[in-house]
C-alpha atoms as a PDB file:
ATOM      1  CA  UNK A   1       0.859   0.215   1.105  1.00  0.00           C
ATOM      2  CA  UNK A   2      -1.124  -1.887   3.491  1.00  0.00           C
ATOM      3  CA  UNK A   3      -4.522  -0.109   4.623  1.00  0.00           C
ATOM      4  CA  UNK A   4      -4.185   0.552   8.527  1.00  0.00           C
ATOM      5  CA  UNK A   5      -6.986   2.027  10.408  1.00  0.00           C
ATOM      6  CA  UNK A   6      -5.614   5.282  11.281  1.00  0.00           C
ATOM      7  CA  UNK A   7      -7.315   8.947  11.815  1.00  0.00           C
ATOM      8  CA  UNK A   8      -3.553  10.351  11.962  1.00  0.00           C
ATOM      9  CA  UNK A   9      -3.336  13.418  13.847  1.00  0.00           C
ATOM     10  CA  UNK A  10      -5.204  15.952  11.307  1.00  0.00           C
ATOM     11  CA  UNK A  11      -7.838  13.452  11.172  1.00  0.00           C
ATOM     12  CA  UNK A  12      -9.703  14.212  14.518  1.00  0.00           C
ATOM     13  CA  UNK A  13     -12.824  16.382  14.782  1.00  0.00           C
ATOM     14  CA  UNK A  14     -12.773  19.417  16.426  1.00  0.00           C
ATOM     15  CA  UNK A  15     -15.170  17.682  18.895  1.00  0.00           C
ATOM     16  CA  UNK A  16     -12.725  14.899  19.714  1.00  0.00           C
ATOM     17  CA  UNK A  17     -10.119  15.139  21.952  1.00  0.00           C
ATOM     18  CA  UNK A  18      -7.368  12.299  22.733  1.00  0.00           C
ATOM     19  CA  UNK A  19      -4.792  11.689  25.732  1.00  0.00           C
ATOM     20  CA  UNK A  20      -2.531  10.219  22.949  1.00  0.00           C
ATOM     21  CA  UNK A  21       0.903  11.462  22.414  1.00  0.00           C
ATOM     22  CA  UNK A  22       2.312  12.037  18.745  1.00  0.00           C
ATOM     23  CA  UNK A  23       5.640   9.721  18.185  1.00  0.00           C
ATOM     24  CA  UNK A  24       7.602  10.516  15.380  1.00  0.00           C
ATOM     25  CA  UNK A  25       8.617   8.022  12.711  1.00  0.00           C
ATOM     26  CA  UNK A  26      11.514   8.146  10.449  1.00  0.00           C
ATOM     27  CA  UNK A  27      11.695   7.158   6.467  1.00  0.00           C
ATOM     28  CA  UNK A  28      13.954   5.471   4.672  1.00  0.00           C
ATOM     29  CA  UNK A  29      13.219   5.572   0.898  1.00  0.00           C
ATOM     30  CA  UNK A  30      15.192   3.859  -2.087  1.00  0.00           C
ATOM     31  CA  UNK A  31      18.236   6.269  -2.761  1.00  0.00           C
ATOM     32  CA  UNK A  32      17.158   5.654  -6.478  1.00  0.00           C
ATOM     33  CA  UNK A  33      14.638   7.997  -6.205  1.00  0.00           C
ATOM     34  CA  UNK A  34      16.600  11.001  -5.553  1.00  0.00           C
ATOM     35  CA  UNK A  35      17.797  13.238  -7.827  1.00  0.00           C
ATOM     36  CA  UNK A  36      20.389  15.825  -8.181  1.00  0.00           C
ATOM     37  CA  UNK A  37      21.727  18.437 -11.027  1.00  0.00           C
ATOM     38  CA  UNK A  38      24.976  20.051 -10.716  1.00  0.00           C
ATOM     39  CA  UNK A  39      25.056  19.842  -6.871  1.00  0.00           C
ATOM     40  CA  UNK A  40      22.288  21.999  -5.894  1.00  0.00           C
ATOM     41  CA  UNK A  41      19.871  20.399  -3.441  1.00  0.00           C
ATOM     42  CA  UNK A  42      18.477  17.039  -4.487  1.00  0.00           C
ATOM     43  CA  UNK A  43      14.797  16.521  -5.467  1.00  0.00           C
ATOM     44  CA  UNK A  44      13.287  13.227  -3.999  1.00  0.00           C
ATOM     45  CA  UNK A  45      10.279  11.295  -5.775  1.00  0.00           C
ATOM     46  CA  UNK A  46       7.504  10.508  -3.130  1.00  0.00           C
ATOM     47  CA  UNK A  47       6.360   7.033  -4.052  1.00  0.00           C
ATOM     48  CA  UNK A  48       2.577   7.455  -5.065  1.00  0.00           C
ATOM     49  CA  UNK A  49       1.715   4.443  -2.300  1.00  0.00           C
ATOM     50  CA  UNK A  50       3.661   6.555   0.227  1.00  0.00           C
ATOM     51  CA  UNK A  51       2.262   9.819  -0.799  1.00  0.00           C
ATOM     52  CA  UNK A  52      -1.718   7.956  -0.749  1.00  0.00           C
ATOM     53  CA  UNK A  53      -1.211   6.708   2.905  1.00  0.00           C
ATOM     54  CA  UNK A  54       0.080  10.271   4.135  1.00  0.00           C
ATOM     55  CA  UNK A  55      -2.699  12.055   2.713  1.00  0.00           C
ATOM     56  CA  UNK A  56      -5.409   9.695   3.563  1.00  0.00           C
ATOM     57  CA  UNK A  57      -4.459  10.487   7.405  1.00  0.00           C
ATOM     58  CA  UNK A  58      -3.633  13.600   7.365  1.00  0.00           C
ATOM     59  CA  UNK A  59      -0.339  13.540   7.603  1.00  0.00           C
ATOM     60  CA  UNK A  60       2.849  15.658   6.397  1.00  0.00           C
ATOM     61  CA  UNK A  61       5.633  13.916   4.918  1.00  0.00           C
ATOM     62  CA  UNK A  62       8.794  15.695   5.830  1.00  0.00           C
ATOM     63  CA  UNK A  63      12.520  15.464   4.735  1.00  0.00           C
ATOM     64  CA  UNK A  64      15.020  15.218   7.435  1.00  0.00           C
ATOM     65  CA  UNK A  65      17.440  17.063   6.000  1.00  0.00           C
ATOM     66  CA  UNK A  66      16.147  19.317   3.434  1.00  0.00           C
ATOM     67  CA  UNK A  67      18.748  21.112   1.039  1.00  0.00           C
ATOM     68  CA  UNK A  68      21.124  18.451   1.216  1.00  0.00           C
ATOM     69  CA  UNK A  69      23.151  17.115  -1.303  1.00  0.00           C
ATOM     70  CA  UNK A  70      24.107  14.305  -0.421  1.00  0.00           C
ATOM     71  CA  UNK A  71      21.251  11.668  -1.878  1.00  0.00           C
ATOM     72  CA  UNK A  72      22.037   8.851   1.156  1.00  0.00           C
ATOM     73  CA  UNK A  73      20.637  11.516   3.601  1.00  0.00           C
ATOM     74  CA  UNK A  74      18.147  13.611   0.748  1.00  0.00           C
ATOM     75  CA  UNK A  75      15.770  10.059   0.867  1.00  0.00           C
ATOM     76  CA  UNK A  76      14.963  10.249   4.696  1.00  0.00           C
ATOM     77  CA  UNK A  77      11.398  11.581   6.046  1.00  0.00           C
ATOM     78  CA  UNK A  78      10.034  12.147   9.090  1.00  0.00           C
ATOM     79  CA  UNK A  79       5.898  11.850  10.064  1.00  0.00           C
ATOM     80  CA  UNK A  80       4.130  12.155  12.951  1.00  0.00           C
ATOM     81  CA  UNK A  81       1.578   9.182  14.240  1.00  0.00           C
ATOM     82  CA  UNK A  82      -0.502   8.671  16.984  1.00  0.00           C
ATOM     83  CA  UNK A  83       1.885   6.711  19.845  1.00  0.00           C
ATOM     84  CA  UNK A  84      -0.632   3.926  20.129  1.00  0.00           C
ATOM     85  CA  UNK A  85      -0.697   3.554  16.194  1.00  0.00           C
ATOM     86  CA  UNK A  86       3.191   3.838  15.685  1.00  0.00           C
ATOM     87  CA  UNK A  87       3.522   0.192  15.497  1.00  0.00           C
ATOM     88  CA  UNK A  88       1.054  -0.398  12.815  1.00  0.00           C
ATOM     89  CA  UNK A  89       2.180   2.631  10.539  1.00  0.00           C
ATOM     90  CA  UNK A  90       5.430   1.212  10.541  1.00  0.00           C
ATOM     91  CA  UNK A  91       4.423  -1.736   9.316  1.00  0.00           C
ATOM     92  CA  UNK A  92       1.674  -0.583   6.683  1.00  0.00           C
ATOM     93  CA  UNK A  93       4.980   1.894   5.324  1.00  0.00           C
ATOM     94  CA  UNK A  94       7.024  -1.270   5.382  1.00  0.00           C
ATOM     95  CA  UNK A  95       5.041  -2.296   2.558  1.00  0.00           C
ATOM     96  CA  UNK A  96       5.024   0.568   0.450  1.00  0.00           C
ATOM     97  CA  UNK A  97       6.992   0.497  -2.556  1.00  0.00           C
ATOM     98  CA  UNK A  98      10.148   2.765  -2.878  1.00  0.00           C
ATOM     99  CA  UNK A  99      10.384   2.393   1.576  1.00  0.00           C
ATOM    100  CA  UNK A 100      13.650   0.677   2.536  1.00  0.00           C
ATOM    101  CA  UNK A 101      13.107   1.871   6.112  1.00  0.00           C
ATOM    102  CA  UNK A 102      10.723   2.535   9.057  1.00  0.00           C
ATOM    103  CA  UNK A 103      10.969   3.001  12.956  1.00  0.00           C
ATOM    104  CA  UNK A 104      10.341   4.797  15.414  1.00  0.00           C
ATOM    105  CA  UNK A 105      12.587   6.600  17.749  1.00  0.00           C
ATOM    106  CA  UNK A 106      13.070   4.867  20.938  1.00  0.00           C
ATOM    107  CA  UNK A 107      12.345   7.015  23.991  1.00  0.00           C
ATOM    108  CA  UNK A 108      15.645   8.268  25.707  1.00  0.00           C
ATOM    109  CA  UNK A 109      16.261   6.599  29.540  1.00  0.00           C
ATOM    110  CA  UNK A 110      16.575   9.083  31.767  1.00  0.00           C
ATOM    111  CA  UNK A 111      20.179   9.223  33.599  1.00  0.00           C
ATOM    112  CA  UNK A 112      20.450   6.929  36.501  1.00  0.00           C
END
């Protein structure tokens, strides 16, 4: 994965505080890596890269759906960034190997 220079969210002192809002970003990994026996919930293999860049900031790779069974859905992960750093992590996870996908959520317009 490319190096991005990120604190992530666990990575702030208790000192520090930030007006910066966490933005979640979504996952995509190679459907290769999951894995399934006799239809119980499939087990999905992290990418080391992947795993590396999470940990070095602190954050928690999550599964969006987690006792699925269906491996299309079983290889999609959710994070949390700092907003202003969203754009960067997306394109550091871009690089990883075994990451098909990244984005952020847009935010939702407000009726009107």
């Amino acid at each position: 994965c490319a190096r991005l220079a990120h604190r992530g969210l666990g990575g702030l002192r208790p000192d520090e505080t930030t007006s910066n809002m966490a933005k979640g970003v979504t996952i995509h990994l190679d459907a290769s890596r999951a894995v399934s026996v006799g239809g119980r919930p499939i087990s999905v293999k992290i990418p080391r890269g992947l795993r590396e860049w999470a940990d070095r900031r602190g954050l928690s790779l999550e599964p969006v759906f987690p006792d699925t069974t269906d491996a299309s859905l079983a290889v999609i992960y959710r994070t949390e960034v700092e907003e202003d750093e969203a754009d960067g992590a997306i394109t550091a996870l871009l690089q990883c190997p075994g990451v098909t996908g990244a984005y952020a959520k847009p935010e939702d317009d407000l009726p009107g």
